[in-house]
PDB file of N, CA and C in Angstrom:
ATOM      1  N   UNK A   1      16.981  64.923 -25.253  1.00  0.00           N
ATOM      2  CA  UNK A   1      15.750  65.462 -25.819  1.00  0.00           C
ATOM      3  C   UNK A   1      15.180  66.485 -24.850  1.00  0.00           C
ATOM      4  N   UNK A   2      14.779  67.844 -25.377  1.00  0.00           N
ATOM      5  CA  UNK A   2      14.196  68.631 -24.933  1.00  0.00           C
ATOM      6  C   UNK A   2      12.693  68.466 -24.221  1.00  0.00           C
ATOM      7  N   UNK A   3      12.362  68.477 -22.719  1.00  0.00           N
ATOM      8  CA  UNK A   3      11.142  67.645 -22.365  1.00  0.00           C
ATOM      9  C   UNK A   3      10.057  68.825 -23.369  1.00  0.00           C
ATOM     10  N   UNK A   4      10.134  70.464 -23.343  1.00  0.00           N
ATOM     11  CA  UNK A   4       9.190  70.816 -24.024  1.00  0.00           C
ATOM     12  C   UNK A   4       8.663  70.432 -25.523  1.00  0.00           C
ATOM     13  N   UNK A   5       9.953  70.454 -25.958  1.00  0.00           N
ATOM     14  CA  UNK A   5       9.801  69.466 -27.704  1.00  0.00           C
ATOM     15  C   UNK A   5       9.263  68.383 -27.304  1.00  0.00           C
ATOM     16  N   UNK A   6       9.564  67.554 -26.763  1.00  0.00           N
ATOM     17  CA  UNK A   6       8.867  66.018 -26.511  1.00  0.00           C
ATOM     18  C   UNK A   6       7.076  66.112 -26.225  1.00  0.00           C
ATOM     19  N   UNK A   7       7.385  67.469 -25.521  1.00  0.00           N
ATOM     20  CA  UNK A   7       5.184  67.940 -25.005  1.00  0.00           C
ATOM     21  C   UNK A   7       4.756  68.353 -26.412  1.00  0.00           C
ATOM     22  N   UNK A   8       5.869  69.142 -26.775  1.00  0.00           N
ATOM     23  CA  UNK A   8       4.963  69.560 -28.325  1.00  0.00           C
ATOM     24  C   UNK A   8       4.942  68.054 -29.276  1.00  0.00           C
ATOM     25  N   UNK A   9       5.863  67.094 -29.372  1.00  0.00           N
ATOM     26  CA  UNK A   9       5.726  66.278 -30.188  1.00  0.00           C
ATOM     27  C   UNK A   9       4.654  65.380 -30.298  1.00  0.00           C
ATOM     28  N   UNK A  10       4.546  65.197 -28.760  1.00  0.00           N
ATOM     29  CA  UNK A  10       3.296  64.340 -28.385  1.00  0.00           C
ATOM     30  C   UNK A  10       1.909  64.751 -28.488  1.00  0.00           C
ATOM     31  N   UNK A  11       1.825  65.991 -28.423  1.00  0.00           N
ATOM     32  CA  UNK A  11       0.908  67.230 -28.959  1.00  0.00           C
ATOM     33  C   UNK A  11       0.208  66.867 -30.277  1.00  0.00           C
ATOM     34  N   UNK A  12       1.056  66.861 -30.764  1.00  0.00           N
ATOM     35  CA  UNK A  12       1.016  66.803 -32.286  1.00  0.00           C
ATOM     36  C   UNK A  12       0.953  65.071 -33.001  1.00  0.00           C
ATOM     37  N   UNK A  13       1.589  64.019 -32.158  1.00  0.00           N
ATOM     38  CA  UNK A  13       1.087  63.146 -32.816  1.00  0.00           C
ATOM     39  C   UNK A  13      -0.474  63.029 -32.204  1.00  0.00           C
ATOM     40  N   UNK A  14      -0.793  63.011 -30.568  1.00  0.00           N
ATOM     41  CA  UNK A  14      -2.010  62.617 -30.230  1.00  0.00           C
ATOM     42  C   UNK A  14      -2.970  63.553 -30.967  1.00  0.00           C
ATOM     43  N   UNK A  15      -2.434  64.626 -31.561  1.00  0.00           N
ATOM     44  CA  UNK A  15      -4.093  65.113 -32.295  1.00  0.00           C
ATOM     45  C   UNK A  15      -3.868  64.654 -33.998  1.00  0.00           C
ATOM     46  N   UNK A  16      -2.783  64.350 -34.250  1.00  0.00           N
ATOM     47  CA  UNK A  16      -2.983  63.667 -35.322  1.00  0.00           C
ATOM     48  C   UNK A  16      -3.603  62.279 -35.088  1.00  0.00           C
ATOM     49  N   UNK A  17      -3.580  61.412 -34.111  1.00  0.00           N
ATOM     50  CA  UNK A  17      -4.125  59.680 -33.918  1.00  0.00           C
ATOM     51  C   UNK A  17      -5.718  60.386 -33.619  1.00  0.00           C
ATOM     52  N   UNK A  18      -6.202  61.173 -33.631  1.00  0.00           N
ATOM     53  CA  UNK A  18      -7.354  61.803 -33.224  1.00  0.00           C
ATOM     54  C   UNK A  18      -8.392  62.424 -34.230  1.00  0.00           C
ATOM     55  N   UNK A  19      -7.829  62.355 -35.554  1.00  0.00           N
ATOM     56  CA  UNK A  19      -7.973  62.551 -36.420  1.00  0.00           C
ATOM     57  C   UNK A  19      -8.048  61.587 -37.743  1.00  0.00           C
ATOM     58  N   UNK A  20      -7.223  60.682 -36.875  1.00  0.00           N
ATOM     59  CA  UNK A  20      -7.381  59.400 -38.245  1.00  0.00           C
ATOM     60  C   UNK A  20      -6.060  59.587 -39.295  1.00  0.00           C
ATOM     61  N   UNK A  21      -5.265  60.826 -38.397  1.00  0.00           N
ATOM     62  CA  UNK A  21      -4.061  61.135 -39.705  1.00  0.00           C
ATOM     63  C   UNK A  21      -3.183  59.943 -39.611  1.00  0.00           C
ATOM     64  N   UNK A  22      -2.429  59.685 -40.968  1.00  0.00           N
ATOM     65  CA  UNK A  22      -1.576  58.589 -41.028  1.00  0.00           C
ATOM     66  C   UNK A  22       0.271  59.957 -40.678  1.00  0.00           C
ATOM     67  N   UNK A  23       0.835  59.795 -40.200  1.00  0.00           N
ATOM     68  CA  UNK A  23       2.068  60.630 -40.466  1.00  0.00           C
ATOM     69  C   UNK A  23       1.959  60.788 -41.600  1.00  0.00           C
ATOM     70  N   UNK A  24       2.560  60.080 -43.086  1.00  0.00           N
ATOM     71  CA  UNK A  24       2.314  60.681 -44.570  1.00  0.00           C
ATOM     72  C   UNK A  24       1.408  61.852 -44.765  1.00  0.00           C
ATOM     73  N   UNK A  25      -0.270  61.626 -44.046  1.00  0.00           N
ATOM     74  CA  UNK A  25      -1.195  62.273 -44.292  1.00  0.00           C
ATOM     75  C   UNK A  25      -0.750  63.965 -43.823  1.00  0.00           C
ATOM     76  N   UNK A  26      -0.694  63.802 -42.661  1.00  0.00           N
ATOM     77  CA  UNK A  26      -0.523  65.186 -41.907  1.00  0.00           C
ATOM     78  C   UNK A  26       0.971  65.704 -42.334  1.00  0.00           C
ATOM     79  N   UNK A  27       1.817  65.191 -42.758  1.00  0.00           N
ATOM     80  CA  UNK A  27       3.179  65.709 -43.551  1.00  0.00           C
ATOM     81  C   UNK A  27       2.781  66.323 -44.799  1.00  0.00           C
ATOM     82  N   UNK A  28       1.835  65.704 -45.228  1.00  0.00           N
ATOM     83  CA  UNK A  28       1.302  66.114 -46.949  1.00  0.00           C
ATOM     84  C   UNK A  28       0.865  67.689 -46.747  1.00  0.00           C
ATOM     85  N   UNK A  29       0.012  67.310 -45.213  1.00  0.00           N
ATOM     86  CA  UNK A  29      -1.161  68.849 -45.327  1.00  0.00           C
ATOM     87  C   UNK A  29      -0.205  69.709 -44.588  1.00  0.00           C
ATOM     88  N   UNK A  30       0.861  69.449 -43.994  1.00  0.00           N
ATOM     89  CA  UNK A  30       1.356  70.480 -43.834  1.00  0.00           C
ATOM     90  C   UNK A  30       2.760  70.585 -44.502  1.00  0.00           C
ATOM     91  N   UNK A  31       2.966  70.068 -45.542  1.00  0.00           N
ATOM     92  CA  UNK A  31       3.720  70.616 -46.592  1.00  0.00           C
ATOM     93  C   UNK A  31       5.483  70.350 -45.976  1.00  0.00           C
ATOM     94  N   UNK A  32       5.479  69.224 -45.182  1.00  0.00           N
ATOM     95  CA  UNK A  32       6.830  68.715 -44.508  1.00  0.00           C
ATOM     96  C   UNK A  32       7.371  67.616 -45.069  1.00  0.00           C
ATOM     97  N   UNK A  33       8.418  67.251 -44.848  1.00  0.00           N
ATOM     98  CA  UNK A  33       8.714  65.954 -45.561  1.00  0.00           C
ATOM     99  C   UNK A  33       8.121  64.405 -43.874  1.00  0.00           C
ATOM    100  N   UNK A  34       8.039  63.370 -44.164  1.00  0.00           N
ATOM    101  CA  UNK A  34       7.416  62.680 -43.233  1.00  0.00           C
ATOM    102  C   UNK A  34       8.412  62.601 -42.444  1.00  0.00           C
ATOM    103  N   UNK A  35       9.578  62.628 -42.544  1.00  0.00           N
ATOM    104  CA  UNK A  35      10.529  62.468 -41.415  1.00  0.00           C
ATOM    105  C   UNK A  35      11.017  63.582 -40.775  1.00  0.00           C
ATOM    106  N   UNK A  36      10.746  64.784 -41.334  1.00  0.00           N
ATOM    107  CA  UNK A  36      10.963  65.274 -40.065  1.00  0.00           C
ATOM    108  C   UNK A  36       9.845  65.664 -38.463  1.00  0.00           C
ATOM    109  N   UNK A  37       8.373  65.228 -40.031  1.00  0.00           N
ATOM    110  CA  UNK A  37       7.142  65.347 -39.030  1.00  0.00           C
ATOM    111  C   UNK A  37       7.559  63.930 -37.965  1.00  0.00           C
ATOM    112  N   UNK A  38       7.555  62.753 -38.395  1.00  0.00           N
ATOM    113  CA  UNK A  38       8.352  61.741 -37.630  1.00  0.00           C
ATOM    114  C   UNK A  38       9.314  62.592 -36.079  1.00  0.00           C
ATOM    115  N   UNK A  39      10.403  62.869 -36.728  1.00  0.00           N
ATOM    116  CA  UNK A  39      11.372  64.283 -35.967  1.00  0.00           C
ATOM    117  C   UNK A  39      10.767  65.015 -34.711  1.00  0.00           C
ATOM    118  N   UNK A  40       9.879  66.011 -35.014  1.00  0.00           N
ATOM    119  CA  UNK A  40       9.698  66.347 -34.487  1.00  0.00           C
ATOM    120  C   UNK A  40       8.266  65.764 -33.505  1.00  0.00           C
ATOM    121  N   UNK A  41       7.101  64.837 -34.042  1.00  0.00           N
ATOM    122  CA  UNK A  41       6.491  63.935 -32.964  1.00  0.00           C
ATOM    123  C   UNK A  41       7.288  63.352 -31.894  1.00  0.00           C
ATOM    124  N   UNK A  42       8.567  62.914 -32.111  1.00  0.00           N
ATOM    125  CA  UNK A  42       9.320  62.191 -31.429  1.00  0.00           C
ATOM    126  C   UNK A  42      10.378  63.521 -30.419  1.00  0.00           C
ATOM    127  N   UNK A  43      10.128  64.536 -30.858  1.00  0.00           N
ATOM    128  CA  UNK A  43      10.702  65.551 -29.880  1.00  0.00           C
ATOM    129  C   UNK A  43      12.317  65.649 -30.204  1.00  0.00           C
ATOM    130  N   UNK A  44      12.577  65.346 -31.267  1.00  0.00           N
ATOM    131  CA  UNK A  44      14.308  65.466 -32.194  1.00  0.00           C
ATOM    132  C   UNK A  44      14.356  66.647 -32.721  1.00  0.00           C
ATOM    133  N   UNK A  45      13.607  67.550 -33.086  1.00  0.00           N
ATOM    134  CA  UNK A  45      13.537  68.516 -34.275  1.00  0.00           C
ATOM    135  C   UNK A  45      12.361  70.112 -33.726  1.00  0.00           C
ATOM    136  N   UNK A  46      13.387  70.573 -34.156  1.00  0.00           N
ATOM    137  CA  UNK A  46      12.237  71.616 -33.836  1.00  0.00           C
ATOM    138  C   UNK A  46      11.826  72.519 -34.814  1.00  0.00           C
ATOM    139  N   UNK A  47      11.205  73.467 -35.091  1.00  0.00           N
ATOM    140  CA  UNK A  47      10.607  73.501 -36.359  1.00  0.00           C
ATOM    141  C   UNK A  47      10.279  75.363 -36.387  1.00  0.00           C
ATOM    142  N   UNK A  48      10.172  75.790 -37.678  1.00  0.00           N
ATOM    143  CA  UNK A  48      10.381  77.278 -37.527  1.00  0.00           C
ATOM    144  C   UNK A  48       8.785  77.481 -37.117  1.00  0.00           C
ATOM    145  N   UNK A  49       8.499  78.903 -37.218  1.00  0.00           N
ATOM    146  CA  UNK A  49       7.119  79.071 -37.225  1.00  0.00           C
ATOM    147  C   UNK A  49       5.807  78.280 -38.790  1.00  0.00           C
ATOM    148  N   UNK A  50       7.030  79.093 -39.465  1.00  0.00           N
ATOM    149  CA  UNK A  50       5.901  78.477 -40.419  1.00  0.00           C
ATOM    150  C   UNK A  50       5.487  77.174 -40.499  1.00  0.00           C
ATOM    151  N   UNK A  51       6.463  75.889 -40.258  1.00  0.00           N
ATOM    152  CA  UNK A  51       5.905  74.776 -40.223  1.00  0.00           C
ATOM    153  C   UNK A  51       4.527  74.207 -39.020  1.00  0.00           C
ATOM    154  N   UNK A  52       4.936  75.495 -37.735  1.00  0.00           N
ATOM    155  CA  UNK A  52       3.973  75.270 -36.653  1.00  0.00           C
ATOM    156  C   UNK A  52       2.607  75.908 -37.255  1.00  0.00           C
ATOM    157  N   UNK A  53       2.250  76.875 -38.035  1.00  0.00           N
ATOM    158  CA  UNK A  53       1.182  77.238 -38.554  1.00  0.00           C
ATOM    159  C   UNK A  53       0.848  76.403 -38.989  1.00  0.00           C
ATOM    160  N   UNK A  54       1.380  75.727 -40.144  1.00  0.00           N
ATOM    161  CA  UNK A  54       1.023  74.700 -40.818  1.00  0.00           C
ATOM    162  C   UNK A  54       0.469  73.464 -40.597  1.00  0.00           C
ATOM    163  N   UNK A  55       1.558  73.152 -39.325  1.00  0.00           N
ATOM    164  CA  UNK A  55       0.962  71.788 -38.633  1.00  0.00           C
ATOM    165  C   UNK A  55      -0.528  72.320 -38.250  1.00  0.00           C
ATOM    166  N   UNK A  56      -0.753  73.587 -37.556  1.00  0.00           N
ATOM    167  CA  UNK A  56      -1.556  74.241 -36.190  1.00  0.00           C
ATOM    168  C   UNK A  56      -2.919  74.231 -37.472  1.00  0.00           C
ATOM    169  N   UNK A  57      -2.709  74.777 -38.733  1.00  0.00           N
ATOM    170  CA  UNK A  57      -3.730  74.536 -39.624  1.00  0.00           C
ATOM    171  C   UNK A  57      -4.588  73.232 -39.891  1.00  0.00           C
ATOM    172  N   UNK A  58      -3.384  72.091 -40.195  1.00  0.00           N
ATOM    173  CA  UNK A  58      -3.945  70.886 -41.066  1.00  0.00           C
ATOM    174  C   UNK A  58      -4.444  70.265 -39.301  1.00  0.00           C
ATOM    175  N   UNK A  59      -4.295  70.551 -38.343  1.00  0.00           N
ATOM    176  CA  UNK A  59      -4.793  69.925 -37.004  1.00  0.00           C
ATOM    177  C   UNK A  59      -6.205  70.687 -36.952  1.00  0.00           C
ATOM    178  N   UNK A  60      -6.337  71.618 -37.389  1.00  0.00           N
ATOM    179  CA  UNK A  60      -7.509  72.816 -36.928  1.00  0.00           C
ATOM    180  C   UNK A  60      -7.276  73.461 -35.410  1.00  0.00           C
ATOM    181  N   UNK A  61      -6.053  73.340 -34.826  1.00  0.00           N
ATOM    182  CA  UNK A  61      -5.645  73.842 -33.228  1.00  0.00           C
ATOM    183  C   UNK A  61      -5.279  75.342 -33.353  1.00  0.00           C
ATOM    184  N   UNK A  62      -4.710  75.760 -32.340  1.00  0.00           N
ATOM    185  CA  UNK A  62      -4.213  77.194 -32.585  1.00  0.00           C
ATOM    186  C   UNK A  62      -2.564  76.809 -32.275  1.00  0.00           C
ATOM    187  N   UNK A  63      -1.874  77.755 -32.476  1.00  0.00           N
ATOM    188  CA  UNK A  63      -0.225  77.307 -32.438  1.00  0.00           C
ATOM    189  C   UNK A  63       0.149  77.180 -30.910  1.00  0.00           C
ATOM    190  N   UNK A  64      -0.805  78.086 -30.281  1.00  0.00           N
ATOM    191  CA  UNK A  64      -0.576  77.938 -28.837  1.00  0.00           C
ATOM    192  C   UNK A  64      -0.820  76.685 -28.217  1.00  0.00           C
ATOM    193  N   UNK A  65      -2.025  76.355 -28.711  1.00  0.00           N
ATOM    194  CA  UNK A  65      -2.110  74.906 -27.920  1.00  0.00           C
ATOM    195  C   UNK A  65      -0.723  73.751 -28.181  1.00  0.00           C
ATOM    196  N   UNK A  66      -0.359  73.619 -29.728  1.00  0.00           N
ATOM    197  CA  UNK A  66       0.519  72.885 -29.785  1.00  0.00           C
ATOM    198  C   UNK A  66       1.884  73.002 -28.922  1.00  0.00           C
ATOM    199  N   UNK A  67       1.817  74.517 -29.079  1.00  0.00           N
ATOM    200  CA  UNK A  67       3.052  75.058 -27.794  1.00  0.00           C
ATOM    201  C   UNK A  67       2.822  74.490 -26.288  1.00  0.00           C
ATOM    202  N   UNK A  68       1.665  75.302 -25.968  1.00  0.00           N
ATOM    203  CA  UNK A  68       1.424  75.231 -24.306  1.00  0.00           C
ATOM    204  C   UNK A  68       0.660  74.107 -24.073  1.00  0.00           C
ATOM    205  N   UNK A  69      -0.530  73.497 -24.936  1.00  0.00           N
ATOM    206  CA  UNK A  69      -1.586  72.493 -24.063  1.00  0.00           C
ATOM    207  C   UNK A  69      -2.369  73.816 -24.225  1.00  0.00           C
ATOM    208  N   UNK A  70      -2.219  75.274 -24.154  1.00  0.00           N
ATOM    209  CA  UNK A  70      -3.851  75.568 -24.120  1.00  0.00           C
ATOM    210  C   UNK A  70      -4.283  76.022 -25.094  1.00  0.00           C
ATOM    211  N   UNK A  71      -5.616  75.887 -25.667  1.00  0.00           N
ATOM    212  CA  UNK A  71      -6.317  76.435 -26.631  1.00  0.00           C
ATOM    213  C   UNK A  71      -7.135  77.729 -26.593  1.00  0.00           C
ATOM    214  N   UNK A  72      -7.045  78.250 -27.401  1.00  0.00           N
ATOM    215  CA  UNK A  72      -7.372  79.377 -27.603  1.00  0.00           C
ATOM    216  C   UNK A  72      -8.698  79.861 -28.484  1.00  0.00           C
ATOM    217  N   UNK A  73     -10.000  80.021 -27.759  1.00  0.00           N
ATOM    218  CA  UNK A  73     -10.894  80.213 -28.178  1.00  0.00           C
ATOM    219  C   UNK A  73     -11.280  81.458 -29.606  1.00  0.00           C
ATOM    220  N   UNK A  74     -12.335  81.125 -30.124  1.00  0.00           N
ATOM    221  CA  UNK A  74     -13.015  81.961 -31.318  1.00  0.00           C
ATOM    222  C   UNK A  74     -13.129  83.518 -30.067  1.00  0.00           C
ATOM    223  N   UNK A  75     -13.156  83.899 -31.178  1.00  0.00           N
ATOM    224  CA  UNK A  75     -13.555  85.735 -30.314  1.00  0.00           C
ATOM    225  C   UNK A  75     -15.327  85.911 -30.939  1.00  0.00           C
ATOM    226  N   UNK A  76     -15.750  84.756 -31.450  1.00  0.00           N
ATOM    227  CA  UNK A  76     -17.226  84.631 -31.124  1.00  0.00           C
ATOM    228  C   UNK A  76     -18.134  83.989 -29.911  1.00  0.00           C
ATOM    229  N   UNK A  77     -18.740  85.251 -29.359  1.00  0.00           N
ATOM    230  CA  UNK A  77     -19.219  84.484 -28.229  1.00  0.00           C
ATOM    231  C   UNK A  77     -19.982  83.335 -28.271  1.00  0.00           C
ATOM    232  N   UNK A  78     -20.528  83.012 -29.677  1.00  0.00           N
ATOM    233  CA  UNK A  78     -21.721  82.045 -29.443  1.00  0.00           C
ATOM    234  C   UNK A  78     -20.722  80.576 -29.921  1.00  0.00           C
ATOM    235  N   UNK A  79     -19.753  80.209 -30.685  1.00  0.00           N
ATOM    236  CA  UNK A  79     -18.896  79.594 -30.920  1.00  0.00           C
ATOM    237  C   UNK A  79     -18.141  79.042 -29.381  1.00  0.00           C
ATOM    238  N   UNK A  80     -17.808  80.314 -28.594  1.00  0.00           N
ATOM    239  CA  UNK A  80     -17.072  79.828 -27.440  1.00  0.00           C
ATOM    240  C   UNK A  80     -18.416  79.126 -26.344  1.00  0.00           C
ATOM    241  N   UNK A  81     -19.845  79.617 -26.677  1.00  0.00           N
ATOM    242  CA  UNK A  81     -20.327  78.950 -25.608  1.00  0.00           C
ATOM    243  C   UNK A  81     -20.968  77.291 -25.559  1.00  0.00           C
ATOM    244  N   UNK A  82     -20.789  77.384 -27.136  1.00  0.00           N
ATOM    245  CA  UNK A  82     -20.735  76.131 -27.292  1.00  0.00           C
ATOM    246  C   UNK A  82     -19.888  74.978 -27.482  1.00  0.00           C
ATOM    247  N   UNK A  83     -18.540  75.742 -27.511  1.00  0.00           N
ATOM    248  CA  UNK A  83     -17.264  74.543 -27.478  1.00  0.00           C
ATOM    249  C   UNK A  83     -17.159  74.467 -25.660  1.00  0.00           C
ATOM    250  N   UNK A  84     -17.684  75.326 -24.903  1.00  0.00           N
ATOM    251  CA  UNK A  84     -17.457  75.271 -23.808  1.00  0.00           C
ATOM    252  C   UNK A  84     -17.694  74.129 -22.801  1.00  0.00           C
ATOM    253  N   UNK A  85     -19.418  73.686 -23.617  1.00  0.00           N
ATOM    254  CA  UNK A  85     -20.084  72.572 -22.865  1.00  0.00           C
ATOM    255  C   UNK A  85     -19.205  71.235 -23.501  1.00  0.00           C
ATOM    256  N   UNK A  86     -18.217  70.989 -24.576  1.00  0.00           N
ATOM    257  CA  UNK A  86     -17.653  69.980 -24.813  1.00  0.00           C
ATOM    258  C   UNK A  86     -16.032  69.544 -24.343  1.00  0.00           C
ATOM    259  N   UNK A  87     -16.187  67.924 -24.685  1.00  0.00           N
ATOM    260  CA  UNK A  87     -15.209  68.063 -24.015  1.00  0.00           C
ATOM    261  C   UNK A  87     -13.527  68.150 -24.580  1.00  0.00           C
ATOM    262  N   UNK A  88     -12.810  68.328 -24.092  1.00  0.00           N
ATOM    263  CA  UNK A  88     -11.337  68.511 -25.126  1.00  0.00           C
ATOM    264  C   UNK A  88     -11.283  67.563 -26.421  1.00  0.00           C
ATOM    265  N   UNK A  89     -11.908  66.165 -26.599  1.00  0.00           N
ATOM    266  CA  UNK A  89     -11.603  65.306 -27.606  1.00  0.00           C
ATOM    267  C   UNK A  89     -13.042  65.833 -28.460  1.00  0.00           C
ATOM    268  N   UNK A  90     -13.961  66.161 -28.193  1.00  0.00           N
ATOM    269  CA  UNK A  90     -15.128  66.611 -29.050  1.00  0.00           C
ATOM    270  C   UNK A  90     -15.001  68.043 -29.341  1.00  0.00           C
ATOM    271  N   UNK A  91     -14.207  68.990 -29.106  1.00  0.00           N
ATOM    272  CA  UNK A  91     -13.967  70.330 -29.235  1.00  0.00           C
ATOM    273  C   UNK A  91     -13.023  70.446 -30.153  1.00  0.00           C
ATOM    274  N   UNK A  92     -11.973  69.208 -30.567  1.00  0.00           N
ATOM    275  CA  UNK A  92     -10.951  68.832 -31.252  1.00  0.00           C
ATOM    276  C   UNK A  92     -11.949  68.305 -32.403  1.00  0.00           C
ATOM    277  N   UNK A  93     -12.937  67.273 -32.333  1.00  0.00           N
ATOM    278  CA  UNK A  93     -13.577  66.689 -33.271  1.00  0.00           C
ATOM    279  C   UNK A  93     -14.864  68.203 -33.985  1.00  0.00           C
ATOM    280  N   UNK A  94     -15.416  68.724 -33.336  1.00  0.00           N
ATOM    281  CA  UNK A  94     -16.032  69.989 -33.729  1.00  0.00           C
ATOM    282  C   UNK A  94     -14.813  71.081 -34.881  1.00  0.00           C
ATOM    283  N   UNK A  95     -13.772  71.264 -34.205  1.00  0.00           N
ATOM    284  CA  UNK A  95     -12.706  71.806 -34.962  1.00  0.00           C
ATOM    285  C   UNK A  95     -12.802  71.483 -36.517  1.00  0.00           C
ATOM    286  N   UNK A  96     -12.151  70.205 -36.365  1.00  0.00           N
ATOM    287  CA  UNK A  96     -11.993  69.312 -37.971  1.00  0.00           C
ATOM    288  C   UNK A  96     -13.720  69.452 -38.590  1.00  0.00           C
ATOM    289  N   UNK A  97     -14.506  69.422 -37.978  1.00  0.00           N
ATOM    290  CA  UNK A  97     -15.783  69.131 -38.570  1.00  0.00           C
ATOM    291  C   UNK A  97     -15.515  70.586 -39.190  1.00  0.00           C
ATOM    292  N   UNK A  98     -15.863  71.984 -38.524  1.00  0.00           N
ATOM    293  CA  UNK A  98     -15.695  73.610 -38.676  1.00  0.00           C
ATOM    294  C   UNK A  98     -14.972  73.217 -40.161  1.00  0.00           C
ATOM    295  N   UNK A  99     -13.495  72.758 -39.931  1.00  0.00           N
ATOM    296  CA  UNK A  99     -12.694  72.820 -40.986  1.00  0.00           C
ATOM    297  C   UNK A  99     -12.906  72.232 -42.308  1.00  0.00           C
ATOM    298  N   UNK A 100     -14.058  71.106 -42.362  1.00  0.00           N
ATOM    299  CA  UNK A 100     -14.104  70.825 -43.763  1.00  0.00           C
ATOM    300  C   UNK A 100     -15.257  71.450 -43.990  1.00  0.00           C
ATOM    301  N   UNK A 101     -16.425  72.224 -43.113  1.00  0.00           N
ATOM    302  CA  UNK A 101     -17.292  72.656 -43.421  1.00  0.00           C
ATOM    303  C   UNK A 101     -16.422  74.184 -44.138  1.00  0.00           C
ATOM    304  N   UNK A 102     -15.771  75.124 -43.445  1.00  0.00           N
ATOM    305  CA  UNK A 102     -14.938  75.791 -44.189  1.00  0.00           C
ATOM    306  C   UNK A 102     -14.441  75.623 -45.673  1.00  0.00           C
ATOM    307  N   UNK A 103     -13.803  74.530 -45.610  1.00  0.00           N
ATOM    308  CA  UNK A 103     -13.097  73.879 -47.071  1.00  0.00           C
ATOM    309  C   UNK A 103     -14.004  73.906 -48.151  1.00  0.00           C
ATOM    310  N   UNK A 104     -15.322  73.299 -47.467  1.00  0.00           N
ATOM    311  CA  UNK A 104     -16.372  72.978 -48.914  1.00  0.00           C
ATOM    312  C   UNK A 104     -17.133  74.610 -49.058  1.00  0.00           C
ATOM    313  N   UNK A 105     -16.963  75.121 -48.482  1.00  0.00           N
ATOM    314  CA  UNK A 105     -17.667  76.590 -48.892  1.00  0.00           C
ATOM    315  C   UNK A 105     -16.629  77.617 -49.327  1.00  0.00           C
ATOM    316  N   UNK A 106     -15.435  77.190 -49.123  1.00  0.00           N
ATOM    317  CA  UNK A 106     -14.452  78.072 -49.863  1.00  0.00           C
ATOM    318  C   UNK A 106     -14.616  77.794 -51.383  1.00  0.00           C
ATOM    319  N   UNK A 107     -14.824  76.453 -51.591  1.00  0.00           N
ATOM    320  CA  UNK A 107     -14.498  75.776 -52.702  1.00  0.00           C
ATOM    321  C   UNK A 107     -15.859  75.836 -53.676  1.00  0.00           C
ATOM    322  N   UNK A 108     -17.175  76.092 -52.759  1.00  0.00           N
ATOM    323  CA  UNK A 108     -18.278  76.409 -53.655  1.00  0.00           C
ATOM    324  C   UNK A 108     -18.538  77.651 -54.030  1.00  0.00           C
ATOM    325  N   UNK A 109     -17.228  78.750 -53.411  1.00  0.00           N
ATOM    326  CA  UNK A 109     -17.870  80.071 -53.651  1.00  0.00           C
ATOM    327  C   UNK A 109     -17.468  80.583 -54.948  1.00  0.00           C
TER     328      UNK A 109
END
């Protein structure tokens, strides 16, 4: 096993257990079958871009973080000065919050 696949896998399950995702769940939203999301959590599989958008979407992360560990801020200053004072697991939880606040105003417009 590839140790970087194994960083991205673990990547990707710990912000899915962070989220409350079940594997099924986060396979659904990102449009994978569960085993290979299985696959690649476990660092077996590696995955084209589009599935990393996908995952990088239904997480609310950027693709980089899932790659590297680092995240990659809004190019709004007032957004970045306030994810700044939080901490990595509440900046992750702010994310998902952003994201269904997004969802429900796409959906009311």
């Amino acid at each position: 096993m590839d140790d970087q696949m194994a960083c991205v896998g673990k990547r990707i399950s710990d912000l899915r257990k962070s989220y409350g995702y079940t594997q099924e769940k986060l396979a659904e939203m990102a449009e994978i079958s569960i085993q290979f999301l299985v696959q690649i959590e476990h660092g077996q599989k590696t995955m084209k871009v589009g599935t990393l958008r996908k995952l990088s979407a239904a997480l609310s992360v950027s693709s980089d973080y899932i790659i590297n560990g680092a995240e990659a801020y809004s190019e709004n200053p007032e957004i970045n000065a306030i994810l700044s004072t939080l901490s990595d697991g509440n900046r992750r939880r702010a994310a998902g919050i952003l994201k269904i606040f997004a969802e429900a105003a796409r959906q009311s417009s």
